[in-house]
Protein backbone atom coordinates (compact mmCIF):
# COMPACT_ATOMS: atom_id res chain seq x y z
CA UNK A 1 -38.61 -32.44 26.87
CA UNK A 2 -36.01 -29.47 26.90
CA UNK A 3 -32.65 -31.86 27.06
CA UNK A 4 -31.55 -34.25 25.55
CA UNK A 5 -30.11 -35.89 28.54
CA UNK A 6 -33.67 -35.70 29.49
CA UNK A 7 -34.65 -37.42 26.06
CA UNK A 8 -31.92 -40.20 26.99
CA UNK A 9 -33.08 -41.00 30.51
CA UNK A 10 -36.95 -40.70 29.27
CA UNK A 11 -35.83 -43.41 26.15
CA UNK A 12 -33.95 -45.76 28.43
CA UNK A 13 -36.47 -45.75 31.11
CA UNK A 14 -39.36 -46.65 28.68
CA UNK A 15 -37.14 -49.15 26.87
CA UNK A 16 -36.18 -50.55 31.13
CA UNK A 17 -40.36 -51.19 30.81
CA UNK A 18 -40.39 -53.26 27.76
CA UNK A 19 -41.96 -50.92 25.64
CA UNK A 20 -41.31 -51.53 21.73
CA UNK A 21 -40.62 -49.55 18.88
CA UNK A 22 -39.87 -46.25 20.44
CA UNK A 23 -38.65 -43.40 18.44
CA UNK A 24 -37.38 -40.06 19.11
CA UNK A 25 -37.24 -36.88 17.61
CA UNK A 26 -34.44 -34.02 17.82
CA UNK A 27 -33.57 -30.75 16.85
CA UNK A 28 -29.83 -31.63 16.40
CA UNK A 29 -27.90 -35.69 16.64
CA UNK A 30 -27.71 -36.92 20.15
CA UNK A 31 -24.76 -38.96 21.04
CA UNK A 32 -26.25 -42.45 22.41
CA UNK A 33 -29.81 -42.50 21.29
CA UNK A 34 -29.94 -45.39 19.64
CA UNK A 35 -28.70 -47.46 22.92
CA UNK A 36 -31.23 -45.70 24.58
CA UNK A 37 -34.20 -46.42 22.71
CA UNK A 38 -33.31 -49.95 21.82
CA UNK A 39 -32.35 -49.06 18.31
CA UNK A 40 -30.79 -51.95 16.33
CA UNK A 41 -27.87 -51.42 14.22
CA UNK A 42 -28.42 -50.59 10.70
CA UNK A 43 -27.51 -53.21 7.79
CA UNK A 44 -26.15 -50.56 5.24
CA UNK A 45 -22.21 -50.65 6.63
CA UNK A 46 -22.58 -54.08 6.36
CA UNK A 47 -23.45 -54.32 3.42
CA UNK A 48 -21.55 -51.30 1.80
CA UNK A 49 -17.88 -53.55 3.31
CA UNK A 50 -19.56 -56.77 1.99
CA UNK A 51 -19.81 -55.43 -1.66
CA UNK A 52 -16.67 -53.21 -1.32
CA UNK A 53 -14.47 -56.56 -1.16
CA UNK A 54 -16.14 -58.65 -3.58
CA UNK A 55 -15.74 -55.12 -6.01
CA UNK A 56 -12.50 -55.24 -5.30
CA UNK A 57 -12.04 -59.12 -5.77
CA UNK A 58 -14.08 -58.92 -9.06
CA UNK A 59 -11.28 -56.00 -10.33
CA UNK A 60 -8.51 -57.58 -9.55
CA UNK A 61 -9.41 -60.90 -11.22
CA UNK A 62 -10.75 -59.28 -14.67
CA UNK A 63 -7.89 -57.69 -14.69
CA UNK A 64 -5.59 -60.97 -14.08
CA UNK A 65 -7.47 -63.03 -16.75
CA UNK A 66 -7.58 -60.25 -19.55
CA UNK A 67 -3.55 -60.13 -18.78
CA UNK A 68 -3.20 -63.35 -18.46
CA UNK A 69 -5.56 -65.49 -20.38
CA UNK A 70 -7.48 -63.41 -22.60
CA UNK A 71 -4.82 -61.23 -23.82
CA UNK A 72 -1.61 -62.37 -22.60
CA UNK A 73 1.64 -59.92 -23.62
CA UNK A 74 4.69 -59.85 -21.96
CA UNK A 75 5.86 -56.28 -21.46
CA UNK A 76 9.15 -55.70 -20.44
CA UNK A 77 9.36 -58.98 -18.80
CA UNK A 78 7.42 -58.15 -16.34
CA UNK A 79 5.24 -60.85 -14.97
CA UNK A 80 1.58 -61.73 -16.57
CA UNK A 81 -0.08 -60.96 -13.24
CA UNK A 82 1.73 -58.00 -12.49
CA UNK A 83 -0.66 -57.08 -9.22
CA UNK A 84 1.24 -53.02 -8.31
CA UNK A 85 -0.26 -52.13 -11.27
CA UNK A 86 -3.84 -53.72 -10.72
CA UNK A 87 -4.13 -51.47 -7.19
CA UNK A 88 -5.95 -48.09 -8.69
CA UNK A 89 -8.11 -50.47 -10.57
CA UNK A 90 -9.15 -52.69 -7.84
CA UNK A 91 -9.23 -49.78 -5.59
CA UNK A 92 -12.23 -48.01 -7.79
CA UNK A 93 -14.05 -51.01 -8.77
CA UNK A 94 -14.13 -51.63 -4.80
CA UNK A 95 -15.50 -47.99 -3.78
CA UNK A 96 -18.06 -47.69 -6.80
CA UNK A 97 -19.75 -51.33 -5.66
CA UNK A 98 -19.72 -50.13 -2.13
CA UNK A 99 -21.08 -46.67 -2.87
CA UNK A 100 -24.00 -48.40 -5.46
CA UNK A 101 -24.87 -51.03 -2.60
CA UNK A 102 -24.81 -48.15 -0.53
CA UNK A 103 -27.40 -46.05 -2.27
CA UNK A 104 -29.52 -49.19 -3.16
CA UNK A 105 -29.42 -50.47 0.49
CA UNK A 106 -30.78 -46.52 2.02
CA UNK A 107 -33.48 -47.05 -0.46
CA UNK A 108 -34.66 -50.49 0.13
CA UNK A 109 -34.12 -50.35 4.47
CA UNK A 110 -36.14 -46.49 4.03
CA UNK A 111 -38.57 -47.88 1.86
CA UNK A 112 -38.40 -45.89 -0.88
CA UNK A 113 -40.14 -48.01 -3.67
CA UNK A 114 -41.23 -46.37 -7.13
CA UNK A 115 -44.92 -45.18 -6.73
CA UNK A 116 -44.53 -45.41 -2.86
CA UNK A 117 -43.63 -43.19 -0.64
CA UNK A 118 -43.39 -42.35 3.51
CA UNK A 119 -43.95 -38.77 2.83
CA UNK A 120 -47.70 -39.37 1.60
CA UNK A 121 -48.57 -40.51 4.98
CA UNK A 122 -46.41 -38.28 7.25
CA UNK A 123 -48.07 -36.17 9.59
CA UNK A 124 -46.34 -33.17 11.56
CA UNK A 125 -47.06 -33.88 15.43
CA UNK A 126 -45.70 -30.45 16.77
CA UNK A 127 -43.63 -27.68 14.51
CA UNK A 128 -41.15 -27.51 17.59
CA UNK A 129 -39.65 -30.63 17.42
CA UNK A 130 -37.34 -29.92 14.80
CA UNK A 131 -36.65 -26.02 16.17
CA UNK A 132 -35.83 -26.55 19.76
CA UNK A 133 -38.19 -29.20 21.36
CA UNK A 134 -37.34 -32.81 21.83
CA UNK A 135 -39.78 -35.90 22.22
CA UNK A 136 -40.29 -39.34 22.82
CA UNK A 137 -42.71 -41.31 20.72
CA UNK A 138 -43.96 -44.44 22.46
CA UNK A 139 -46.70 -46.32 19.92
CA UNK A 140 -49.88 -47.49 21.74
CA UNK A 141 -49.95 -50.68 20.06
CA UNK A 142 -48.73 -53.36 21.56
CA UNK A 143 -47.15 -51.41 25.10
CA UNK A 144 -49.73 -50.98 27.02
CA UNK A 145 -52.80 -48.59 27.63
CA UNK A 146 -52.77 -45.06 26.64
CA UNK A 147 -53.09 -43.83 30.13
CA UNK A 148 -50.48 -45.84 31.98
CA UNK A 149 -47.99 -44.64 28.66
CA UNK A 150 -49.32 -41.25 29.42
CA UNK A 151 -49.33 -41.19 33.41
CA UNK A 152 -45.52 -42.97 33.14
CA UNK A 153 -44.15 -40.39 30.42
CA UNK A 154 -46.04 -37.38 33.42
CA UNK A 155 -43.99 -39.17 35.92
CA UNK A 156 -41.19 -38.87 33.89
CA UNK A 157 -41.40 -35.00 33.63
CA UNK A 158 -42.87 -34.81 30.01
CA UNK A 159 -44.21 -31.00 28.89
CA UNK A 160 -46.56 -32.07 26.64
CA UNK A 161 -48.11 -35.40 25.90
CA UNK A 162 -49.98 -35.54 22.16
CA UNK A 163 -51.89 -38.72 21.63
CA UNK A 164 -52.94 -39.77 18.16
């Protein structure tokens, strides 16, 4: 395909047919291709906010109890819990969870276990793809035949159809 409104329309007509697991590949980010393909919605940012409060919680209340319980000492007269001070604190422990769960979470969802690795079985389909092409990939298991995927994707204006 030469477009990528051309990949979109291809994407959402083969997800219209119930076809699973599509994919896609693009020279450059297209706006709406994860609608179109049927994508669902990554865990990471979920995660990342999840572990950004409960970083955040987790400063603020060592920082209560060490001036409070553990090593209480009135300064100034200022309260034991004085929380405006806490904020930077908080603030940081919050960000560093989030950006650890962050890292951990892209490694676990891509599959990137020690002594494993995608990249052993990765196979280059077409050197274009990433240069100026763009393309559809529909898997044969479990959608169908071969040659209804392939006379549907003909219909649908395709350049070049690889099957493997």
């Amino acid at each position: 395909m030469g477009t990528p409104e051309k990949l979109l329309e291809v994407g959402a007509r083969c997800r219209e047919r119930g076809w699973r697991n599509l994919d896609a590949f693009m020279p450059y980010p297209v706006h709406g291709f994860e609608e179109a393909l049927g994508l669902k919605k990554s865990l990471i940012p979920a995660a990342a906010k999840t572990m950004l409060v409960i970083g955040a919680a987790l400063g603020f209340i060592f920082q209560a109890w060490t001036s409070s319980v553990d090593w209480p000492i009135n300064v100034g007269g200022k309260p034991l819990v004085s929380w405006p001070a806490f904020i930077p604190v908080v603030f940081e422990c919050g960000v560093l969870l989030a950006g650890l769960t962050t890292i951990a979470a892209l490694f676990h969802f891509g599959r990137f276990y020690p002594g494993k690795t995608v990249f052993d079985k990765t196979k280059i389909l077409d050197e274009r793809l990433t240069d100026d092409r763009f393309a559809v990939i529909v898997p044969l298991e479990g959608n169908g035949p071969s040659a209804e995927i392939a006379s549907f994707l003909k219909e649908c204006g395709a350049d070049e159809i690889i099957e493997e």
